[in-house]
N, C-alpha and C. Protein backbone atom coordinates (compact mmCIF):
# COMPACT_ATOMS: atom_id res chain seq x y z
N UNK A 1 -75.95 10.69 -36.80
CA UNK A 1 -75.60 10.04 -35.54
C UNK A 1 -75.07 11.09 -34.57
N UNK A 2 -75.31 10.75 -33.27
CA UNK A 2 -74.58 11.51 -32.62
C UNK A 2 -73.87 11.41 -31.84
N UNK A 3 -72.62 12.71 -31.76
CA UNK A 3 -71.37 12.20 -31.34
C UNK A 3 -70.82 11.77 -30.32
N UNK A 4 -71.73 12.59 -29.28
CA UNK A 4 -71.52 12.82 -28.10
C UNK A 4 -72.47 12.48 -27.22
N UNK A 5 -72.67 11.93 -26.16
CA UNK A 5 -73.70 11.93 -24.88
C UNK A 5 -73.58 12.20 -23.68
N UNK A 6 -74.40 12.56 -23.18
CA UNK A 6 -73.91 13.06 -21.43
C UNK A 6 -74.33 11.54 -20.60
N UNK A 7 -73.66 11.18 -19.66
CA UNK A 7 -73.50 10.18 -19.10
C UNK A 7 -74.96 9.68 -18.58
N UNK A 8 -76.22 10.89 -18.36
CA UNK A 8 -77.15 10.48 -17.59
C UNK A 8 -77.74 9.69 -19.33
N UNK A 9 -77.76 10.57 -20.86
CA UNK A 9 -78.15 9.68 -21.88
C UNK A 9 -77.39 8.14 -22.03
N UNK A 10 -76.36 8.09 -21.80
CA UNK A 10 -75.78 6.83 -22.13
C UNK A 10 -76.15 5.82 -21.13
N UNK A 11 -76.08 5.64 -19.71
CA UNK A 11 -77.36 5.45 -18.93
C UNK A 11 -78.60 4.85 -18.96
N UNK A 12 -79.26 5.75 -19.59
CA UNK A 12 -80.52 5.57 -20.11
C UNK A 12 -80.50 4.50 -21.23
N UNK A 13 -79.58 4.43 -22.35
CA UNK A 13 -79.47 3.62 -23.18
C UNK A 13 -78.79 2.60 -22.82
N UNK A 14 -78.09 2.48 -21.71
CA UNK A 14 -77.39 0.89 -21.57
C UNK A 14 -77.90 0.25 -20.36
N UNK A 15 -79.17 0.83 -20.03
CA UNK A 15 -80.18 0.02 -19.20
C UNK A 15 -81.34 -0.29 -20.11
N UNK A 16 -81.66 -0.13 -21.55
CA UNK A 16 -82.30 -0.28 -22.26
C UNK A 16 -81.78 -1.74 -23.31
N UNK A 17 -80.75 -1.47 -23.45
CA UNK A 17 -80.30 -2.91 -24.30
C UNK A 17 -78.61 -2.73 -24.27
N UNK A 18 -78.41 -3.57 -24.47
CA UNK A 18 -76.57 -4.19 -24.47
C UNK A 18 -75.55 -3.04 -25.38
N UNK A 19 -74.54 -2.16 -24.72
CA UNK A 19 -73.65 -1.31 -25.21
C UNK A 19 -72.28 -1.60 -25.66
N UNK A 20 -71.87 -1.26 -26.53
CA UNK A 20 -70.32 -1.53 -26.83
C UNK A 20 -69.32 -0.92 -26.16
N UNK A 21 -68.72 -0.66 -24.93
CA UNK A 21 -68.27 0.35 -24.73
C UNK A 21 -66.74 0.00 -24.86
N UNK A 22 -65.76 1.27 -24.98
CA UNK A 22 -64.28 0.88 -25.09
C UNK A 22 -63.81 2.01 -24.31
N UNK A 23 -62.61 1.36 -23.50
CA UNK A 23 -62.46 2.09 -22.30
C UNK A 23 -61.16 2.29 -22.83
N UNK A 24 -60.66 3.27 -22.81
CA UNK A 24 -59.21 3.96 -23.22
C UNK A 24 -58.41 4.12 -22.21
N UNK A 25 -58.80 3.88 -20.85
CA UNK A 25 -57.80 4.61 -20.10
C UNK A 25 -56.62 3.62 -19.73
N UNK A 26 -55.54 3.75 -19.08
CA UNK A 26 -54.12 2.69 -19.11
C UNK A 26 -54.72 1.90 -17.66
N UNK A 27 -54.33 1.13 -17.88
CA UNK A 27 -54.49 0.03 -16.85
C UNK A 27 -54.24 0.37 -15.64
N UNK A 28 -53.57 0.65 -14.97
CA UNK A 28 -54.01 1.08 -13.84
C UNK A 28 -55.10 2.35 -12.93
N UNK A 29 -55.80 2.41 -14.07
CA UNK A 29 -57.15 3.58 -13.63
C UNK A 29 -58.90 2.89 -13.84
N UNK A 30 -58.41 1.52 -14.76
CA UNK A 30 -59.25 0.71 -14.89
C UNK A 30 -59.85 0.07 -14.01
N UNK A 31 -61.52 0.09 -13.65
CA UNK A 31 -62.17 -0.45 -13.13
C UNK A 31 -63.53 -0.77 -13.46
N UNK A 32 -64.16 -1.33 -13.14
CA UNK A 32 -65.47 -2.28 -13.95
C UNK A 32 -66.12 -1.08 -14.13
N UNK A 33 -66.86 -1.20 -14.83
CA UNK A 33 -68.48 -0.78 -15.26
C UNK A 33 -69.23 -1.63 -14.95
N UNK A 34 -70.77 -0.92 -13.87
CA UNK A 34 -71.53 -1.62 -13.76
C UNK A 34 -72.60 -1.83 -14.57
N UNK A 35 -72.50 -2.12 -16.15
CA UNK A 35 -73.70 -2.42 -16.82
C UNK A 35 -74.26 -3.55 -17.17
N UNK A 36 -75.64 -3.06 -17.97
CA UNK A 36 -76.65 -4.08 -17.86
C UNK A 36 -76.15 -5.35 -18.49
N UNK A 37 -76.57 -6.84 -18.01
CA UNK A 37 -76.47 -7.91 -19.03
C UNK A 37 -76.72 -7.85 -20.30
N UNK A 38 -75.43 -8.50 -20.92
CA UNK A 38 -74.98 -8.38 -22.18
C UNK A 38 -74.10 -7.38 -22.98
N UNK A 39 -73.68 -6.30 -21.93
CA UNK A 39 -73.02 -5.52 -22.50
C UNK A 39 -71.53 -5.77 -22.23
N UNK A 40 -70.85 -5.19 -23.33
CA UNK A 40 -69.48 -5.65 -23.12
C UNK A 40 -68.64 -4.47 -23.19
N UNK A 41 -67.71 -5.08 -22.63
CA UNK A 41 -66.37 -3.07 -22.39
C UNK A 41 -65.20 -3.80 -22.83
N UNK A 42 -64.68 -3.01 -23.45
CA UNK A 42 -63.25 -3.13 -24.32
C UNK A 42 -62.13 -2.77 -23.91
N UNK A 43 -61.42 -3.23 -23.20
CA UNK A 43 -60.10 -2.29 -22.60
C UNK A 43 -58.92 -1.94 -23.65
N UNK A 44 -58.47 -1.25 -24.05
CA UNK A 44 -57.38 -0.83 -25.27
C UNK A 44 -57.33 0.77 -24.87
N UNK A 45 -56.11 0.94 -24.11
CA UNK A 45 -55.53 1.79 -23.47
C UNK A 45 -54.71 2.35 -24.93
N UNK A 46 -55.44 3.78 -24.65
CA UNK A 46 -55.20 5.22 -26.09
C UNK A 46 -54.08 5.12 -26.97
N UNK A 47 -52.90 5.27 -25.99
CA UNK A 47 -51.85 5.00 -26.26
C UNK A 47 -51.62 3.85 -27.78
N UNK A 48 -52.12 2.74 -27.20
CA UNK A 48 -51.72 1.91 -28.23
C UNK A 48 -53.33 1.37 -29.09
N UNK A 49 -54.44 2.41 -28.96
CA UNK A 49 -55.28 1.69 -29.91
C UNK A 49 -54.95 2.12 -31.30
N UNK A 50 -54.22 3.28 -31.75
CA UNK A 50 -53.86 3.47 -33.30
C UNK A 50 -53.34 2.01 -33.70
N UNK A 51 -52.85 0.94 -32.68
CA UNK A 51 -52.51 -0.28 -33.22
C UNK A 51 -52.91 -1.95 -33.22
N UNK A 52 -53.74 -1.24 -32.34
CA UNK A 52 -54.59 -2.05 -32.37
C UNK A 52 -56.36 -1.87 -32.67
N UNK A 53 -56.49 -1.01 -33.77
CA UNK A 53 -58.13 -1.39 -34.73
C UNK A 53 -58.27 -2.68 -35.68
N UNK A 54 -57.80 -3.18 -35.78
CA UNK A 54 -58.09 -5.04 -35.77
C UNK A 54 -58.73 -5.53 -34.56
N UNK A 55 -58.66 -4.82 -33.61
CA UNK A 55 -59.48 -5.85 -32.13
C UNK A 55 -60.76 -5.10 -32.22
N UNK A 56 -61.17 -3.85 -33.26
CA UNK A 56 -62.50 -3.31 -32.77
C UNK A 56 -63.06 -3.91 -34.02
N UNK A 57 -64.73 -3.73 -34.05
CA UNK A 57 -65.51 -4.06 -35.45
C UNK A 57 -65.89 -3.31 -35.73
N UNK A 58 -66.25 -3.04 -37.12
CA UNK A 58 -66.58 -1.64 -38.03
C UNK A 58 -68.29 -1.67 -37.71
N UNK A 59 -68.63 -3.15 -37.49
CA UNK A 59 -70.53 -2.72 -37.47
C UNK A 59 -70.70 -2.63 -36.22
N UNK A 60 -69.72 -2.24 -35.18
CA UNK A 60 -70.54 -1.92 -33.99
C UNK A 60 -70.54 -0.64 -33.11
N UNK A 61 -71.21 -0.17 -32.64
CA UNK A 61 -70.88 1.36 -31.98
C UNK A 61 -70.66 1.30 -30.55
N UNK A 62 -69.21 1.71 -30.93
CA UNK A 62 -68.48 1.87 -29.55
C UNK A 62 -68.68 3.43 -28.76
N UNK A 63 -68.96 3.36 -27.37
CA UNK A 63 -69.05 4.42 -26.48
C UNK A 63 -67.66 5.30 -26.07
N UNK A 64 -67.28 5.98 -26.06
CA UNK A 64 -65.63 5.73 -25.36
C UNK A 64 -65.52 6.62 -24.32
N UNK A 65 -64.80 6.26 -23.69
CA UNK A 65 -64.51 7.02 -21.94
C UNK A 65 -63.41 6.94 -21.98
N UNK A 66 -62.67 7.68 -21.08
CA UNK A 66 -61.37 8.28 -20.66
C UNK A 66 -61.96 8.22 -19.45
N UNK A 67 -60.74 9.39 -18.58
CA UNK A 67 -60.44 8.90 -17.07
C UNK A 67 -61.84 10.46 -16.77
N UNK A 68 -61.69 11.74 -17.70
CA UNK A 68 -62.39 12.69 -17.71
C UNK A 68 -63.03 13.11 -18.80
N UNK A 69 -62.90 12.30 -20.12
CA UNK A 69 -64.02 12.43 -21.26
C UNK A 69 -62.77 13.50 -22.25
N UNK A 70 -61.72 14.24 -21.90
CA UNK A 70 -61.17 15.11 -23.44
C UNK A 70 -60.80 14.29 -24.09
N UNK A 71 -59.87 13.31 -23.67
CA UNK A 71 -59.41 12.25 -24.44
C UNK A 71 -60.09 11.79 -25.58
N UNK A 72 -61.33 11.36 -25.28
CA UNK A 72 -62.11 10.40 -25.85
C UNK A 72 -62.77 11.12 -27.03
N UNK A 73 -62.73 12.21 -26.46
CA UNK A 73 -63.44 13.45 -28.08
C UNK A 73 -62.52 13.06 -28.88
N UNK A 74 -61.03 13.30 -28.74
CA UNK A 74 -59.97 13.34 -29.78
C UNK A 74 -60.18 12.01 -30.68
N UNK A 75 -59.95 10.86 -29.70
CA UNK A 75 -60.14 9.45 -30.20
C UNK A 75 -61.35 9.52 -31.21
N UNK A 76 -62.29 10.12 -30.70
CA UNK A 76 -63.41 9.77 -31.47
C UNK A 76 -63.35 10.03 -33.03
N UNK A 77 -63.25 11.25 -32.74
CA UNK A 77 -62.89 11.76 -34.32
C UNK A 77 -61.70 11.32 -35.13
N UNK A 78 -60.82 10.51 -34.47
CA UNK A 78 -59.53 9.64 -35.15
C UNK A 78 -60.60 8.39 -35.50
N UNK A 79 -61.21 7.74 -34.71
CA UNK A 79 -62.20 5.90 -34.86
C UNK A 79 -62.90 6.18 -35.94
N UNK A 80 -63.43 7.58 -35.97
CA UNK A 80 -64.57 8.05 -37.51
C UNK A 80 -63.54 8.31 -38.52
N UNK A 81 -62.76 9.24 -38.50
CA UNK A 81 -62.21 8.99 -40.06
C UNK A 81 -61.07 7.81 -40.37
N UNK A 82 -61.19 6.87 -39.39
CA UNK A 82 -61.01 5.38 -39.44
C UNK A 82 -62.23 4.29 -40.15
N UNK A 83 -63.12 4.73 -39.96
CA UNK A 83 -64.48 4.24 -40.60
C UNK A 83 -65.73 3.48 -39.49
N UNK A 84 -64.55 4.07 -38.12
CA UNK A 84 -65.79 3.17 -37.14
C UNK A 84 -66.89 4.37 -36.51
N UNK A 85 -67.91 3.16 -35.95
CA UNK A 85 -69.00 4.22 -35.40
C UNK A 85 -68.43 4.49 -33.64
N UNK A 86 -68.82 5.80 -33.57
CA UNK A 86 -67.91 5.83 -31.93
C UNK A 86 -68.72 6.66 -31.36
N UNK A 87 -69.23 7.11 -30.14
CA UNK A 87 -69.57 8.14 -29.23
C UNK A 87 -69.20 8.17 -28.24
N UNK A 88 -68.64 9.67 -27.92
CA UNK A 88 -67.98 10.02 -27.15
C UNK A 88 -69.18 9.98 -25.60
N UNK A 89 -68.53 9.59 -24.44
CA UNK A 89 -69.51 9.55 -23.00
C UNK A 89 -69.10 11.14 -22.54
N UNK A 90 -69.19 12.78 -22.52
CA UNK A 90 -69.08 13.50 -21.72
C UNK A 90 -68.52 13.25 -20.27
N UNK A 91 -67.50 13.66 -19.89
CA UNK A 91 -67.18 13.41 -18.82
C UNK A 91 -66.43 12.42 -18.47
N UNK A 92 -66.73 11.27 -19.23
CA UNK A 92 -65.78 10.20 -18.82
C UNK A 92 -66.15 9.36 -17.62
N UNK A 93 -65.40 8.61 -17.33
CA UNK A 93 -65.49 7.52 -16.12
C UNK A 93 -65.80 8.30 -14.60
N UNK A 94 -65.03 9.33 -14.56
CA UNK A 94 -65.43 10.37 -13.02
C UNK A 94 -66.84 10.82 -13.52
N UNK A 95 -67.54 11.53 -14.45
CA UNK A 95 -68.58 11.77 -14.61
C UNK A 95 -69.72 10.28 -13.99
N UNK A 96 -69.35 9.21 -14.87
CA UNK A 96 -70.13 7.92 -14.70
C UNK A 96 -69.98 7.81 -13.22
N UNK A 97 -68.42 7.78 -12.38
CA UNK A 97 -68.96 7.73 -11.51
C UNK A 97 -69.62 8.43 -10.72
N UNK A 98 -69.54 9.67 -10.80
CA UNK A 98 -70.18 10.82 -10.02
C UNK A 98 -71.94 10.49 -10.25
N UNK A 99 -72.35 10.33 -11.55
CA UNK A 99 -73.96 10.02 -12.17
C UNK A 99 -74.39 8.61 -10.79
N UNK A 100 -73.54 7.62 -10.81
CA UNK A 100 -73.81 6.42 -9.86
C UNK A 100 -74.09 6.40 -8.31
N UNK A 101 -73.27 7.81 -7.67
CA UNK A 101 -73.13 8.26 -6.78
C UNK A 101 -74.54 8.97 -6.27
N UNK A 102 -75.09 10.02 -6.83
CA UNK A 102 -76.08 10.96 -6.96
C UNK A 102 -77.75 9.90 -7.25
């Protein structure tokens, strides 16, 4: 699997069929994602998801974003030797938006 994607691949795949995504960043930096029908985004701000993995599911593969994508590397590799499937978005939410922009 792989770990990582650059925002124009993830993109490509969540205009193709429905994404899991989980958004880490704290609530006040939070703002929608515009993706395709059926996809769903997870809000559980970093801070407190070590306490909350009961709200994620082990069979589904979550995307994860931060406000600039370092975050979300770290997380990632904490969600895997947790037992979940995770990929990290490069860049993060400014990347996504910058990709939307262009």
């Amino acid at each position: 699997m792989n770990y990582s994607v650059t925002t124009k691949e993830f993109m490509m795949l969540a205009a193709k069929e429905p994404v899991d995504v989980l958004d880490l960043r704290d609530p006040e930096f939070v703002d929608s994602f515009d993706l395709s029908e059926g996809s769903n985004v997870t809000h559980i701000p970093l801070t407190q998801l070590p306490n909350r993995l009961g709200q994620l599911d082990r069979g589904k593969t979550y995307y994860l974003f931060t406000q600039f994508g370092g975050r979300s590397k770290t997380m990632a590799q904490f969600l895997r030797n947790e037992g979940f499937q995770v990929v990290n978005v490069i860049g993060g939410t400014s990347a996504y938006k910058q990709y939307l922009a262009s």
